[in-house]
Protein backbone atom coordinates (compact mmCIF):
# COMPACT_ATOMS: atom_id res chain seq x y z
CA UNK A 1 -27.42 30.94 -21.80
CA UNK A 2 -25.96 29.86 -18.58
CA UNK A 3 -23.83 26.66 -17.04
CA UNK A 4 -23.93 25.59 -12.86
CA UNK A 5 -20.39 24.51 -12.63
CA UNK A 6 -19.44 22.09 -10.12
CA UNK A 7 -16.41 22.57 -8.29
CA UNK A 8 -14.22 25.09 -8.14
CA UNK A 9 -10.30 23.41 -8.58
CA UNK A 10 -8.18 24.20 -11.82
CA UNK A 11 -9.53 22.16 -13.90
CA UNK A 12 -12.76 24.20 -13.42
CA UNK A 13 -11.04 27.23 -14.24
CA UNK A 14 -10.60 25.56 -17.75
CA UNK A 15 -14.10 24.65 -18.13
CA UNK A 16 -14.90 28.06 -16.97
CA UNK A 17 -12.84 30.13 -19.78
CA UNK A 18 -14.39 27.62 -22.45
CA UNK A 19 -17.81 28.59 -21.62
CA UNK A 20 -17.04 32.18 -21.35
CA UNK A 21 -15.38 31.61 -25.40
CA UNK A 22 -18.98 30.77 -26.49
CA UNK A 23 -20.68 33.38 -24.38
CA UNK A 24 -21.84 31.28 -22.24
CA UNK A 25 -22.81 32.76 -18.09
CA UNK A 26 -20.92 30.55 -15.39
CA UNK A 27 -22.58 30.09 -12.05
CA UNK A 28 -20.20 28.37 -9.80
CA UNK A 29 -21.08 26.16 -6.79
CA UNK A 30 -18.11 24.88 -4.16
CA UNK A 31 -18.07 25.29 -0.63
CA UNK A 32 -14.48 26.55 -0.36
CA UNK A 33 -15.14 30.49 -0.78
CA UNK A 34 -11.29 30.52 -1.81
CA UNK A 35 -11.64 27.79 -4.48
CA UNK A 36 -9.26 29.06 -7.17
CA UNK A 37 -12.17 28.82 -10.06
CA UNK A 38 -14.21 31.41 -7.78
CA UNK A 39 -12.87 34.94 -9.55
CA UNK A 40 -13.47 33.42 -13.00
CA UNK A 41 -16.79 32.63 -12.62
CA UNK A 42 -19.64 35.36 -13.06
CA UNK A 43 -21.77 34.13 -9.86
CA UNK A 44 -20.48 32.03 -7.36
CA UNK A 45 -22.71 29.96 -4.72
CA UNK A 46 -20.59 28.62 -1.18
CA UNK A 47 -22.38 25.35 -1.09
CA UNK A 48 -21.49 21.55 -1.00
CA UNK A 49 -21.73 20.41 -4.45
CA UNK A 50 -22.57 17.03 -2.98
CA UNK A 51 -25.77 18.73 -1.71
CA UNK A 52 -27.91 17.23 -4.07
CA UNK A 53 -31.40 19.30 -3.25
CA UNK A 54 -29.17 22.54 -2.55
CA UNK A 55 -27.67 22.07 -6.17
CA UNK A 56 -31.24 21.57 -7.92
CA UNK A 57 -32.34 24.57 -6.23
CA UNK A 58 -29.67 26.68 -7.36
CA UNK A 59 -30.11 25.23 -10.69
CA UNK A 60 -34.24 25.94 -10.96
CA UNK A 61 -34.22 29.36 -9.46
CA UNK A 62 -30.84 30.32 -11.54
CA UNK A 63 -33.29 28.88 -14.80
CA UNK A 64 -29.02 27.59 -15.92
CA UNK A 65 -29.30 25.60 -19.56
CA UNK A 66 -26.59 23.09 -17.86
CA UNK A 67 -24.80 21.74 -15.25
CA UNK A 68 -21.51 20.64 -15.60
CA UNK A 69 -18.34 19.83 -14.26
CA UNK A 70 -14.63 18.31 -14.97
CA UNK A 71 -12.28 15.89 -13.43
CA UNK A 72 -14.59 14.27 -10.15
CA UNK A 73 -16.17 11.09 -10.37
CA UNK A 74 -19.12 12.34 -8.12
CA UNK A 75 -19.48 15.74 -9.63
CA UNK A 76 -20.10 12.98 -12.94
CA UNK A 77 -22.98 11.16 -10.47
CA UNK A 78 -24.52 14.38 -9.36
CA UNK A 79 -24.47 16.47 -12.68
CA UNK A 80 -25.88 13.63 -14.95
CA UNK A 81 -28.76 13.02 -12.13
CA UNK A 82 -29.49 16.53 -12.29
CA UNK A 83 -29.51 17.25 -15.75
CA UNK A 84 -31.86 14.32 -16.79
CA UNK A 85 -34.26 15.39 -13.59
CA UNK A 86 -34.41 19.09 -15.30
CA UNK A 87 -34.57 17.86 -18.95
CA UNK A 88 -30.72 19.66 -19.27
CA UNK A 89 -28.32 17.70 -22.00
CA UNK A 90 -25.58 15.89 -20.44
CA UNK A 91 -22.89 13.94 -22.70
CA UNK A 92 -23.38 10.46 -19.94
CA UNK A 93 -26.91 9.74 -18.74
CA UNK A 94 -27.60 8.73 -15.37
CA UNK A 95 -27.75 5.48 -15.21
CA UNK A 96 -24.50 5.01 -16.29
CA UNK A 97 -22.92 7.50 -14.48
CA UNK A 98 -24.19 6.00 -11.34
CA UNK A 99 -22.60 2.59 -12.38
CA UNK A 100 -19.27 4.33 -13.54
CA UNK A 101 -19.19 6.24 -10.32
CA UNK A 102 -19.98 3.25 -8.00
CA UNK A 103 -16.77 0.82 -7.10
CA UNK A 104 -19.00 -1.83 -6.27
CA UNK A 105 -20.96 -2.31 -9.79
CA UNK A 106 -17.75 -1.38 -11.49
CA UNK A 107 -15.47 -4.69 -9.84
CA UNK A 108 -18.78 -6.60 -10.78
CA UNK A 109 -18.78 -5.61 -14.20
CA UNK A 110 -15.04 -6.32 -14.68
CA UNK A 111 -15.60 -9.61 -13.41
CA UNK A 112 -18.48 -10.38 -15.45
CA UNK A 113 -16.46 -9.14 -18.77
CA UNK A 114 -12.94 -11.04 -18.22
CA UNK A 115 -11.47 -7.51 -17.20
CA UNK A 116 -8.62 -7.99 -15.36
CA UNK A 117 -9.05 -6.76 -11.60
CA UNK A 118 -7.91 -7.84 -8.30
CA UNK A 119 -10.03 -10.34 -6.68
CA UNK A 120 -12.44 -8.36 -3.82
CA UNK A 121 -15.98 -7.99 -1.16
CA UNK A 122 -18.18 -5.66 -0.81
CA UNK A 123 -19.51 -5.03 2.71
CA UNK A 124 -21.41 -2.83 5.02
CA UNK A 125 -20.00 -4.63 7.81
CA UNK A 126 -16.96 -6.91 8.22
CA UNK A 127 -15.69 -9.72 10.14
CA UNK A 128 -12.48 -12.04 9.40
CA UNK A 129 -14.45 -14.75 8.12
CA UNK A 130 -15.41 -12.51 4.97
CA UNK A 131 -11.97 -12.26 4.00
CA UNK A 132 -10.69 -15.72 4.11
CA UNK A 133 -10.93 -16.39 0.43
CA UNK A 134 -8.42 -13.08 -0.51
CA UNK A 135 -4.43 -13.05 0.11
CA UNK A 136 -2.60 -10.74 2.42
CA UNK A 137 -1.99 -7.86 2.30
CA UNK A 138 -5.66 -6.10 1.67
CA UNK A 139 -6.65 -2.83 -0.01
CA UNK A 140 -9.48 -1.34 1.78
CA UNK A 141 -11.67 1.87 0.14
CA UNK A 142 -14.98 3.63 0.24
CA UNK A 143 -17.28 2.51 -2.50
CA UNK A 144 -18.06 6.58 -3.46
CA UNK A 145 -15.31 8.62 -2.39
CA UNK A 146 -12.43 10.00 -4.35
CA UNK A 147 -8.58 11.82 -3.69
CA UNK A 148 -7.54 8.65 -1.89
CA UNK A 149 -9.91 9.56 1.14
CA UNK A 150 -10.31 6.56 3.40
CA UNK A 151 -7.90 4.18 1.18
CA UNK A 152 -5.74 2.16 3.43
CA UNK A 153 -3.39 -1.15 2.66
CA UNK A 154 -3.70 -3.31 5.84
CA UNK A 155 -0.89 -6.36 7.16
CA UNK A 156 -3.25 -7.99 9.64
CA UNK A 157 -7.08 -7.89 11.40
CA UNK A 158 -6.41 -4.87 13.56
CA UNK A 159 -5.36 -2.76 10.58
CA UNK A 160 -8.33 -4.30 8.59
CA UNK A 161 -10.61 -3.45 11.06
CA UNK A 162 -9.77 -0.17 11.22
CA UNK A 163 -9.70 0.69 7.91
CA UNK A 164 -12.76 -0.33 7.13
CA UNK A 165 -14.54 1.80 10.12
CA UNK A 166 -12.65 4.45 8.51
CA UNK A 167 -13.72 3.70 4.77
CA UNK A 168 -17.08 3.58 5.48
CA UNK A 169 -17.05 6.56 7.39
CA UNK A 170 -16.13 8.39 4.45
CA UNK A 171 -18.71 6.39 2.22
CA UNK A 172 -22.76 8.13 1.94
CA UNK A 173 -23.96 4.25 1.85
CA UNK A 174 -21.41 3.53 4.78
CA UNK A 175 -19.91 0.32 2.19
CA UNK A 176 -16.26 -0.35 1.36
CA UNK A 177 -14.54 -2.56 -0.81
CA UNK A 178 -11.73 -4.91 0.20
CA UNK A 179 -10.00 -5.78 -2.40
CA UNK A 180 -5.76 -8.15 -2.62
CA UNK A 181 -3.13 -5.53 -2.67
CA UNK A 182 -1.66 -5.63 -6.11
CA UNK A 183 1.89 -4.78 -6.47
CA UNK A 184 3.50 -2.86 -9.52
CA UNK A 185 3.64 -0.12 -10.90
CA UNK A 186 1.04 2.70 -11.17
CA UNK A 187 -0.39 3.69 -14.85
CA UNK A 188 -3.18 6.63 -15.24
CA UNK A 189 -4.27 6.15 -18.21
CA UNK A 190 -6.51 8.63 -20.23
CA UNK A 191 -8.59 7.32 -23.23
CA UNK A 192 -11.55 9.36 -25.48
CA UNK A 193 -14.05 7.04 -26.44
CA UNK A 194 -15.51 8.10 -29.86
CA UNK A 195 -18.25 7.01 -31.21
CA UNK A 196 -17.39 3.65 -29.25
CA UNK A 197 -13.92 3.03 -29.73
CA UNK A 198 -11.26 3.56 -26.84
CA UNK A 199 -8.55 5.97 -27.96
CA UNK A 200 -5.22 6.03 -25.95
CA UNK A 201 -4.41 9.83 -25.31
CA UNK A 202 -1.99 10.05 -21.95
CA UNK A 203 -0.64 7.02 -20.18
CA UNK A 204 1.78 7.88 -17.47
CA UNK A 205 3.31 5.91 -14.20
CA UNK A 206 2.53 7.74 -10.84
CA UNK A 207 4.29 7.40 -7.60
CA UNK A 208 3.40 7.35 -4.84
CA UNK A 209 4.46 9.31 -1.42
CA UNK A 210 6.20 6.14 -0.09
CA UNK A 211 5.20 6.67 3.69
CA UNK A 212 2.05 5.84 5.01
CA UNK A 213 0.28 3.41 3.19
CA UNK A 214 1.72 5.25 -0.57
CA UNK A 215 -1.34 5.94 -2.36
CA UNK A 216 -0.95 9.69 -2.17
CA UNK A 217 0.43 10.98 -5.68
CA UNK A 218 3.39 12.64 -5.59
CA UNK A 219 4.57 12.66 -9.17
CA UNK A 220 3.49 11.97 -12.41
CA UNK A 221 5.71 10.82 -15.77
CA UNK A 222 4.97 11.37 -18.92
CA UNK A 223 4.87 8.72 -20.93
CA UNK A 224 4.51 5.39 -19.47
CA UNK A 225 7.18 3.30 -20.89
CA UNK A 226 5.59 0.48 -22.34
CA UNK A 227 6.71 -1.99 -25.10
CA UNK A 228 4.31 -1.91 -28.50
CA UNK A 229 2.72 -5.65 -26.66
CA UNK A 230 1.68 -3.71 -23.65
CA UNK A 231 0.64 -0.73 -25.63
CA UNK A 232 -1.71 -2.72 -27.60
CA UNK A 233 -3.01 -4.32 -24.35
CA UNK A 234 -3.44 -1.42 -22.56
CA UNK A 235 -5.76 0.25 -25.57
CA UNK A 236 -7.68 -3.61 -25.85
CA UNK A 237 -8.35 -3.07 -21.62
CA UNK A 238 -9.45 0.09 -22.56
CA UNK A 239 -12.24 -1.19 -25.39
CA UNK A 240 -13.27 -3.95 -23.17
CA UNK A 241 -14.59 -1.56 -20.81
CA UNK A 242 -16.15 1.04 -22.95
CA UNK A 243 -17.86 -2.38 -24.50
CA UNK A 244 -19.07 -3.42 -20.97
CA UNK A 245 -20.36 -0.14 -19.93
CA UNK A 246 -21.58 0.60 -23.02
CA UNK A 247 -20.14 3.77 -23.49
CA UNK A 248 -19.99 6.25 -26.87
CA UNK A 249 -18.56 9.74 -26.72
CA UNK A 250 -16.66 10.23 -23.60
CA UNK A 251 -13.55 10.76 -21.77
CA UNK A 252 -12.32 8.18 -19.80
CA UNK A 253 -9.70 7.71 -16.73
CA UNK A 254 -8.33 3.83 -15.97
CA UNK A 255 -5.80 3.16 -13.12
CA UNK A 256 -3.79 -0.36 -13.65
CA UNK A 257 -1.11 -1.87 -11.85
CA UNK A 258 1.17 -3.15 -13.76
CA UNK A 259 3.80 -6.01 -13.10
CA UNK A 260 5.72 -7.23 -15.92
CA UNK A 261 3.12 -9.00 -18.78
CA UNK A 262 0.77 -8.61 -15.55
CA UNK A 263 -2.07 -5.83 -15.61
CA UNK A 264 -4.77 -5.32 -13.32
CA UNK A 265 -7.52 -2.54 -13.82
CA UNK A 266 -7.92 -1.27 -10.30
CA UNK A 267 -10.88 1.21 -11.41
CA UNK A 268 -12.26 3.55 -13.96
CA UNK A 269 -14.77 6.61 -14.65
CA UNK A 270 -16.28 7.86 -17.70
CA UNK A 271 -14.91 11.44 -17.05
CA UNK A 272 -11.65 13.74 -17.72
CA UNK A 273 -8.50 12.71 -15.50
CA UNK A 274 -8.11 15.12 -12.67
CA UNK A 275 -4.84 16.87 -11.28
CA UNK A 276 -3.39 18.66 -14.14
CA UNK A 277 -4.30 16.41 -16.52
CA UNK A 278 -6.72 19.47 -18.25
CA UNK A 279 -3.17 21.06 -19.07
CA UNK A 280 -1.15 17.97 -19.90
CA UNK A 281 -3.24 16.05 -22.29
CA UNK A 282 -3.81 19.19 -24.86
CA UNK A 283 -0.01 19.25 -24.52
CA UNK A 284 1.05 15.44 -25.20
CA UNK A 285 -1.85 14.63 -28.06
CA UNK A 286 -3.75 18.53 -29.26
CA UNK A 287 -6.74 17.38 -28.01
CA UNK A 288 -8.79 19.30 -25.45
CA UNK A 289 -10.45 16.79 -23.24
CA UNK A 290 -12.09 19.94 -20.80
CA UNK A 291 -13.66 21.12 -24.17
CA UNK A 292 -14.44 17.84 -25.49
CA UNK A 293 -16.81 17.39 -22.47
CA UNK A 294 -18.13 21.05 -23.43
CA UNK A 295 -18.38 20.22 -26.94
CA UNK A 296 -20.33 16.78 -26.31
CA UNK A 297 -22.65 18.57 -23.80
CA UNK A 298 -23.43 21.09 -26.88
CA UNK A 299 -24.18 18.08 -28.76
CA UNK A 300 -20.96 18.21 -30.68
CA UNK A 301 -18.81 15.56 -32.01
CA UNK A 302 -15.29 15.72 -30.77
CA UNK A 303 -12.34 13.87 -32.92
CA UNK A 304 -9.12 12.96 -31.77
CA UNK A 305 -6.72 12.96 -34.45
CA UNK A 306 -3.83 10.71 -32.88
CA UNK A 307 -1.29 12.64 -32.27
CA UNK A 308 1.22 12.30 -29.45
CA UNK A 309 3.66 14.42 -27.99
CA UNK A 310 7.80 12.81 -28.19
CA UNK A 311 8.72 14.53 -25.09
CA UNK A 312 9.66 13.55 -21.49
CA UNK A 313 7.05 15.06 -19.00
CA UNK A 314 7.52 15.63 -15.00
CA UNK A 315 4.76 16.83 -12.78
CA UNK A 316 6.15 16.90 -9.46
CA UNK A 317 3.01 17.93 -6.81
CA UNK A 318 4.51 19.38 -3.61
CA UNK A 319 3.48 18.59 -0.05
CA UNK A 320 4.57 21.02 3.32
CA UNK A 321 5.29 19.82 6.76
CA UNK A 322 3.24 21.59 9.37
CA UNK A 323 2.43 25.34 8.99
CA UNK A 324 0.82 28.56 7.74
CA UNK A 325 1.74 29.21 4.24
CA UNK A 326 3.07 33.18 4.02
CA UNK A 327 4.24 32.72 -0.07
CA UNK A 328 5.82 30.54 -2.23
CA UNK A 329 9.65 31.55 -4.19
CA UNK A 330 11.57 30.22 -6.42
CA UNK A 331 8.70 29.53 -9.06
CA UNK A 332 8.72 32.32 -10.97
CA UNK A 333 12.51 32.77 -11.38
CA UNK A 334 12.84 28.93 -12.53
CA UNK A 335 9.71 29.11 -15.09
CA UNK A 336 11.57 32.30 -16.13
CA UNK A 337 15.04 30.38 -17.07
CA UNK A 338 13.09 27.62 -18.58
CA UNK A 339 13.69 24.85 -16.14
CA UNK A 340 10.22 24.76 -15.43
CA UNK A 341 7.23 25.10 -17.68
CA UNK A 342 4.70 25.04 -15.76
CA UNK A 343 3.23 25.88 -12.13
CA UNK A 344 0.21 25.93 -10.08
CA UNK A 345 -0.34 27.19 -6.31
CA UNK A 346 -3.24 25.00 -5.29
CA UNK A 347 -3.44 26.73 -1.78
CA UNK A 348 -4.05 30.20 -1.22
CA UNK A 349 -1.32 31.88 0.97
CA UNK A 350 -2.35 31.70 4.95
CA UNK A 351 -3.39 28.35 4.70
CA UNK A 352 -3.06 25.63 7.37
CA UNK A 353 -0.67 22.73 7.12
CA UNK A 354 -1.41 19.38 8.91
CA UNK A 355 -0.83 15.76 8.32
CA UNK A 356 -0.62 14.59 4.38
CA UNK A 357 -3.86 13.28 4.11
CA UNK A 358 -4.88 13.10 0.32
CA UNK A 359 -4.12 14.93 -2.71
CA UNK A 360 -6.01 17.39 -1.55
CA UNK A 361 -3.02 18.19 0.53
CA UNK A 362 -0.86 19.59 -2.10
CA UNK A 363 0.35 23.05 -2.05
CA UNK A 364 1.52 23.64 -5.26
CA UNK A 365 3.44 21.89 -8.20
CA UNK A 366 5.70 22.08 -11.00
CA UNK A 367 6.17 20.32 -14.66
CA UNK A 368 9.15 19.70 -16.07
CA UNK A 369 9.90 18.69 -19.69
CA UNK A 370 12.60 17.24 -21.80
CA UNK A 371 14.06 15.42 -24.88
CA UNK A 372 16.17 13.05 -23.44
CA UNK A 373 15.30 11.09 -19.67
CA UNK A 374 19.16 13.15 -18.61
CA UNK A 375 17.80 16.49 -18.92
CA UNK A 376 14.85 15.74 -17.15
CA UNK A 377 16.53 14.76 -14.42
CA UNK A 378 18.80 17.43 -14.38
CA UNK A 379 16.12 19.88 -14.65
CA UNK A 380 13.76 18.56 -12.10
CA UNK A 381 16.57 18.36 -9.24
CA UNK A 382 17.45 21.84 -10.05
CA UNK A 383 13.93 22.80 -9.37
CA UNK A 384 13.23 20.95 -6.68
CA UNK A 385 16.06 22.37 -4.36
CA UNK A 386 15.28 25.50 -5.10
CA UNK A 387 11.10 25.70 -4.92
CA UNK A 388 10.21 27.06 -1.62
CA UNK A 389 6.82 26.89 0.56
CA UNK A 390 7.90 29.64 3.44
CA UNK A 391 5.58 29.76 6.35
CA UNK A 392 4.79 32.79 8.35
CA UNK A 393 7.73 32.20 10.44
CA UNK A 394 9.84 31.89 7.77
CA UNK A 395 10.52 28.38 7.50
CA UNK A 396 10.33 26.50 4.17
CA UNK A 397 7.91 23.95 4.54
CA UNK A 398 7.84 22.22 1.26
CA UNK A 399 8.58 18.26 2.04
CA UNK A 400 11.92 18.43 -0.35
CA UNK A 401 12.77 14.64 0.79
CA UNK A 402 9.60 13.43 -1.26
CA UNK A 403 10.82 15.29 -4.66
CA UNK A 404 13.12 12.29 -6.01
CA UNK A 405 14.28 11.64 -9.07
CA UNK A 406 13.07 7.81 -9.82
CA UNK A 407 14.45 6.26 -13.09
CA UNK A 408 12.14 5.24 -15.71
């Protein structure tokens, strides 16, 4: 048997090893040739997994038995198109992966279902008149674009205006949603929907990179601290959408602000979270989410037993200032000591550092984990002086002013 996986990122690299458990051939398409899934895999294509026609051609002349991949809202669009085109099982069928994937049907759902979301338009082209009925400041976004690309918070017309030339230039239907900034904290929150109900696995708070326009991830913190009220409402938000989208036997990724009693649902997809959420959630609640996906594509039944982790979590992803990379230090040594538990280098020595521009900027990161909020700290300041990005001239280039402790 064989499996096209799309994408070639970490969480691929999980996907990969599962289907090599069962025996399973892996066929990997990205169009990075240094993707980090690219040694697991047992034949690897350099192509644009957004390439549509490129991808069903690999898939028909390969003769693959699937197509699957983990953790990217259009990889979810693309692979369940695909796979009902070519008669291939799929655990989400096209339809709804097209609505899950799309921001615009998504707010319109929400709305139509009581789900609270921030009020928003939809347009292909903008002038000031559209947004008179919304409150200053604006969120502006591609409708079908992920990794923060093209997501700006404008103050005024100029910075609206160019935002949205921006966000639809990242969009394939050139459309972007403005939507009322919503202030608050941050919640990712990961859910498996069996057999219709919405099971809470991971919630955590994210911040944010706070220059720019802070929607670049910087950190993640594990768990969200919310009272047993807000727990409750949080898994009720999280029914009320997989009523409204009718969904079954899937994974599921919701972003909410949060502001006191106040939640908003700022969007969703019917997929596994991405990052390095394929490590952290079979660490905080047993349950594999990359193989659930596996499993349901099979035609298994996954079950999630309820268990959660008591344990404070830090993922801490690392940005560089401008530069070649030459090697990282430090990592080894600290995950030795047991400071750290965890690492990932997300970009291959010799690469080229720019501007921040997305997640997709990181260079590497770390977790950190605890039983009391003290010893996390302690623990992530001692690695985060001492991690070090060093550039072919020998400069460390890691951004150490971002890694900050934050109080829960």
């Amino acid at each position: 048997m064989k499996a096209l996986v799309l994408c070639g990122g970490m969480s691929q690299i999980c996907l990969i090893k599962h289907l090599k458990n069962k025996g399973i051939y892996t066929i990997l398409a990205d169009m990075n040739s240094n993707a980090p899934a690219v040694k697991y895999a047992d034949t690897f294509y350099p192509i644009s997994t957004l390439d549509v026609e490129g991808i069903r051609k690999i898939a028909i002349s390969e003769k693959v038995d699937y197509i699957m991949s983990v953790c990217a809202d259009q990889m979810l669009f693309v692979t369940a198109q695909l796979s009902e085109e070519l008669g291939l099982p799929c655990y989400i069928d096209y339809e709804t992966a097209k609505n899950v994937s799309g921001k615009e049907y998504m707010k319109r759902i929400f709305v139509e279902h009581n789900i609270p979301t921030a009020r928003y338009i939809v347009k292909e082209s903008l002038s000031m008149d559209d947004v008179a009925g919304l409150q200053w400041p604006l969120i502006v976004k591609p409708v079908d674009c992920y990794s923060s690309k093209g997501v700006k918070k404008v103050n005024n017309e100029k910075e609206l205006m160019a935002a949205f030339a921006e966000a639809i230039s990242y969009s394939r239907t050139n459309t972007a949603v403005i939507e009322q900034y919503v202030d608050g904290e941050e919640l990712s929150v990961d859910y498996y929907i069996e057999n219709g109900e919405a099971k809470l696995l991971c919630a955590r708070v994210l911040d944010k990179i706070p220059e720019g326009n802070g929607f670049i991830i910087c950190r993640g913190k594990y768990p969200a601290p919310l009272t047993e009220e807000m727990y409750t409402e949080v898994v009720g938000i999280g029914q009320k959408i997989a009523n409204a989208f009718c969904l079954t036997n899937t994974p599921m990724l919701v972003q909410m602000k949060v502001n006191g009693d106040n939640i908003k649902v700022i969007e969703f997809c019917s997929r596994t979270g991405g990052g390095i959420k394929y490590r952290l959630i079979p660490r905080v609640t047993g349950f594999d989410v990359v193989k659930a996906v596996l499993d349901l594509t099979l035609g298994d039944k996954p079950h999630y037993g309820g268990f959660h982790l008591n344990k404070y979590i830090i993922d801490e992803f690392l940005y560089c200032k401008p530069g070649t990379l030459d090697h990282l230090e430090g990592f080894k040594e600290l995950l030795d000591e047991g400071v750290i538990v965890h690492y990932d280098q997300f970009k291959a020595n010799g690469s080229a550092f720019k501007a921040i521009e997305s997640s997709g900027s990181r260079v590497a990161y770390f977790s950190v984990e605890a039983d009391t909020l003290v010893e996390l700290k302690q623990k992530q300041r001692i690695a985060g002086e001492r991690v070090k990005a060093i550039s072919t001239t020998g400069e460390d280039l890691i951004r150490h002013d971002i890694i900050q402790f934050i109080p829960y």
